[in-house]
Protein backbone atom coordinates (compact mmCIF):
# COMPACT_ATOMS: atom_id res chain seq x y z
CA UNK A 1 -12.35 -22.61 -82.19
CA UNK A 2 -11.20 -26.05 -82.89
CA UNK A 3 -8.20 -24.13 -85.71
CA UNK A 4 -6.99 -21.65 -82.76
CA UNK A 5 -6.27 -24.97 -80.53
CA UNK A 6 -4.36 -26.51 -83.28
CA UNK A 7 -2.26 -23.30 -84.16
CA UNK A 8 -1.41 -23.14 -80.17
CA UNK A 9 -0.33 -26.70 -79.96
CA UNK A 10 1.73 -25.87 -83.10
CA UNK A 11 2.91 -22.58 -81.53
CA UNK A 12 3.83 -24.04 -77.93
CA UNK A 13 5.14 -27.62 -79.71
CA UNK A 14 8.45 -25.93 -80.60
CA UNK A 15 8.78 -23.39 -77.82
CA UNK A 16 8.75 -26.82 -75.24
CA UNK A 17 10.98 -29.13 -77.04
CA UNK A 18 13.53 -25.96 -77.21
CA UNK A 19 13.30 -25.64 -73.26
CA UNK A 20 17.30 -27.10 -72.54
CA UNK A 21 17.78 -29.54 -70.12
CA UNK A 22 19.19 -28.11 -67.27
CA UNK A 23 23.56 -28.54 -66.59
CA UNK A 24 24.75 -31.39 -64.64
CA UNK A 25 25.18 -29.96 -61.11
CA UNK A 26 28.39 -31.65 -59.02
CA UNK A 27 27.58 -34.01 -56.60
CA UNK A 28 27.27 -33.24 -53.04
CA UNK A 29 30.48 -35.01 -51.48
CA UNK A 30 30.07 -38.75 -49.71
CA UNK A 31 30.25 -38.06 -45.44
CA UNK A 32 32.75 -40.74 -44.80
CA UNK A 33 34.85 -41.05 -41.57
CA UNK A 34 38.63 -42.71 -41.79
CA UNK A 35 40.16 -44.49 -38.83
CA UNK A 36 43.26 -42.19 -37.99
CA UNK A 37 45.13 -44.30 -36.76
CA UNK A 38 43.57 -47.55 -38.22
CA UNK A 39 42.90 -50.80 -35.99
CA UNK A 40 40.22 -51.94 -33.71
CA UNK A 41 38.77 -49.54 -30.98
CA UNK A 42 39.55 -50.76 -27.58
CA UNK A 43 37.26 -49.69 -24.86
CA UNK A 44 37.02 -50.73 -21.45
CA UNK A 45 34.62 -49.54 -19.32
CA UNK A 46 35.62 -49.22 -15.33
CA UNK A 47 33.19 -48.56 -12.45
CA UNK A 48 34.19 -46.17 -9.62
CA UNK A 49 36.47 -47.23 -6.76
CA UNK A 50 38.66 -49.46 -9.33
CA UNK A 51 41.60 -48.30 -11.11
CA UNK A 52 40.29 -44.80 -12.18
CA UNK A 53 38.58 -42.26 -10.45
CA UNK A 54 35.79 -41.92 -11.96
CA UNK A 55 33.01 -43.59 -13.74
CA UNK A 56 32.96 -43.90 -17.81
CA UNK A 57 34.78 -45.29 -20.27
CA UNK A 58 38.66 -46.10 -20.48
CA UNK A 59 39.67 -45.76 -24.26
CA UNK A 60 44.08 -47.08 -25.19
CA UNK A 61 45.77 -43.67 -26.76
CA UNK A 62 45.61 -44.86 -30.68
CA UNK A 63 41.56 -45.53 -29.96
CA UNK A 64 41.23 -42.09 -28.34
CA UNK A 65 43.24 -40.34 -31.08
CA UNK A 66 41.07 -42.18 -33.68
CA UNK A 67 37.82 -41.23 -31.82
CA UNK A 68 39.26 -37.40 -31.45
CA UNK A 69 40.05 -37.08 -35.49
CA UNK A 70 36.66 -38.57 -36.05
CA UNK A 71 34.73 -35.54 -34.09
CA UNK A 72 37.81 -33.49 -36.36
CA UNK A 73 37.16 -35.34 -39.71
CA UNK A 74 33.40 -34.80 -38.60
CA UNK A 75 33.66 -31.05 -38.41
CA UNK A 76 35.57 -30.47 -41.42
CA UNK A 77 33.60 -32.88 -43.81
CA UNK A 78 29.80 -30.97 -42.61
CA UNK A 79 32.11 -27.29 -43.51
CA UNK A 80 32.62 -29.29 -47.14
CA UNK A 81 29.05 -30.60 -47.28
CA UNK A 82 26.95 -27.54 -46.51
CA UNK A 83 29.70 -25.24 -48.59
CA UNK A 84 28.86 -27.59 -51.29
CA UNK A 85 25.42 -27.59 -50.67
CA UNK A 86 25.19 -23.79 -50.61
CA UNK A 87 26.88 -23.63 -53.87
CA UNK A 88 24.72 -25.93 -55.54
CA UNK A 89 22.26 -23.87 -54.49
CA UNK A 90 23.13 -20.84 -55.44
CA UNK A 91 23.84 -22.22 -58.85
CA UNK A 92 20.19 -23.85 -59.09
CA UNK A 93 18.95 -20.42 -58.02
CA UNK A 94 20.84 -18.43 -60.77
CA UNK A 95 19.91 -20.82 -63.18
CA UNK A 96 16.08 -21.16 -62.37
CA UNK A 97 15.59 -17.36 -62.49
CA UNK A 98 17.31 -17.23 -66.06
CA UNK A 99 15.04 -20.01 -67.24
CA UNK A 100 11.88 -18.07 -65.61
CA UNK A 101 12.89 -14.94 -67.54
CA UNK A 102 13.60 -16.66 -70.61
CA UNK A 103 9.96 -18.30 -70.06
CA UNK A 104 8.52 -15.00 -69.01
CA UNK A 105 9.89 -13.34 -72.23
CA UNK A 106 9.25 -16.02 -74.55
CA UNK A 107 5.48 -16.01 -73.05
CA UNK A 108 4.77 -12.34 -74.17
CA UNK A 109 6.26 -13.21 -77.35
CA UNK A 110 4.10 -16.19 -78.15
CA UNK A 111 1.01 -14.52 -76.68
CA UNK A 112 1.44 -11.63 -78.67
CA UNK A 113 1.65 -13.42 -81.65
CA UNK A 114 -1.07 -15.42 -80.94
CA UNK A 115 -3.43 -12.55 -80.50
CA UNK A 116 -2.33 -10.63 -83.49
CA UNK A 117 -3.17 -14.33 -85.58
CA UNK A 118 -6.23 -14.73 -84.16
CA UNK A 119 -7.07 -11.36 -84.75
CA UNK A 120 -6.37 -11.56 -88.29
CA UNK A 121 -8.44 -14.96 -88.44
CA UNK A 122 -10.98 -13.43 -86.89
CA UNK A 123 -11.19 -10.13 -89.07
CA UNK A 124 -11.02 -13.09 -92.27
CA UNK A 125 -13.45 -14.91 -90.61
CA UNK A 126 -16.16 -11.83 -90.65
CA UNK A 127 -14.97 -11.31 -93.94
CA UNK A 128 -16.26 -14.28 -95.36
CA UNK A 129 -19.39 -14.29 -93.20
CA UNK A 130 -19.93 -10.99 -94.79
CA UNK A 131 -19.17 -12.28 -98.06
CA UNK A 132 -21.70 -15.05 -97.39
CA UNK A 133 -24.41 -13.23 -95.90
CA UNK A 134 -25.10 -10.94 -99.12
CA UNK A 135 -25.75 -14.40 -101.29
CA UNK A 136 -25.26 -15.12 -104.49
CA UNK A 137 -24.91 -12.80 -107.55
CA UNK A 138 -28.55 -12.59 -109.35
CA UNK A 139 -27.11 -14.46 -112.30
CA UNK A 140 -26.06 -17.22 -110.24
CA UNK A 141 -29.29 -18.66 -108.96
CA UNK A 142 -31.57 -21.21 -108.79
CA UNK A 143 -34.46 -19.01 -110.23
CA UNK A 144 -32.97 -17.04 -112.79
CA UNK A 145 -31.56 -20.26 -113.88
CA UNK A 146 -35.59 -21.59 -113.96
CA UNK A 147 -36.69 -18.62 -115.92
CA UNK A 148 -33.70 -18.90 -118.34
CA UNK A 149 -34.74 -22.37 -118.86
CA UNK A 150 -38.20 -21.41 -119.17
CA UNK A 151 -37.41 -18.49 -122.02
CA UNK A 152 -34.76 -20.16 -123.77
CA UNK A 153 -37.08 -22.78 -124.30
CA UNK A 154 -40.37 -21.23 -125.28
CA UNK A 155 -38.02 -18.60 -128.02
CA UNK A 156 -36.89 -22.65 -129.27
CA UNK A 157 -40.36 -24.00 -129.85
CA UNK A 158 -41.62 -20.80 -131.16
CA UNK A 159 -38.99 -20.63 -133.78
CA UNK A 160 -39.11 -24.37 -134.06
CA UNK A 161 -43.01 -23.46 -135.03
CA UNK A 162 -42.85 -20.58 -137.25
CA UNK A 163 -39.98 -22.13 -139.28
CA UNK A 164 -42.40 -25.32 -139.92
CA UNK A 165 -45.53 -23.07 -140.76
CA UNK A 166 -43.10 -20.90 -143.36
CA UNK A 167 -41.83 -24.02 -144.64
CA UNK A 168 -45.39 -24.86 -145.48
């Protein structure tokens, strides 16, 4: 169990460090407002029954024409930001589904591959359990090693014995 971890770390080690880093997407423009025409904004306010004839604000022409490009510079800049916006994510979108299928496909691949090792370990591994089960040869254990001993020894001292009672 512990060898099919290690060969899936090793596997998967490559197939993550390969993953590339996704491209540099362009910023989403700054939302900045120029004074057209610059200077100071001069407001006065004026109640009802003075000068004007109503109640509300009284603004000199350049501070009216800056306030009016403002709402204009306004309107135009949120077009720019959400076109942006939209592009960006569009191009996230594209990008994230390519990854996924590259993922997806490089998933079967890996788990394929996987199986088909671990089904040859496997089929090794029953091999050798097979191989281990049946024992050792006859000529390779403990008691015919004993009784080889045993013989071996005996045939010495008997022909140990009959060559001293011949030389006799």
């Amino acid at each position: 169990m512990r060898y099919l971890a290690a060969a899936t770390l090793l596997l998967l080690s490559p197939a993550v460090w390969a993953q590339e880093v996704p491209p540099q997407l362009p910023d989403v423009p700054e939302f900045r407002l120029e004074p057209i025409p610059p200077g100071e904004d001069v407001i006065a306010a004026i109640q009802k029954g003075q000068q004007a004839p109503f109640t509300g604000m009284l603004f000199d022409p350049p501070t009216a024409l800056r306030w009016g490009n403002y709402i204009e510079q306004a309107r135009l800049q949120a077009e720019l930001c959400y076109r942006s916006w939209e592009q960006t994510r569009d191009a996230e979108r594209v990008y994230h589904t390519g990854v996924l299928a590259l993922e997806r496909s490089a998933n079967v691949e890996v788990r394929t591959d996987l199986q088909q090792r671990v089904k040859r370990l496997e089929e090794e591994n029953a091999k050798l359990r097979g191989e281990l089960s049946k024992g050792s040869p006859w000529y390779e254990t403990r008691t015919f090693g004993l009784v080889l001993g045993v013989v071996g020894t005996s045939a010495l001292v008997t022909v140990g014995a009959v060559l001293v009672n011949s030389v006799k």
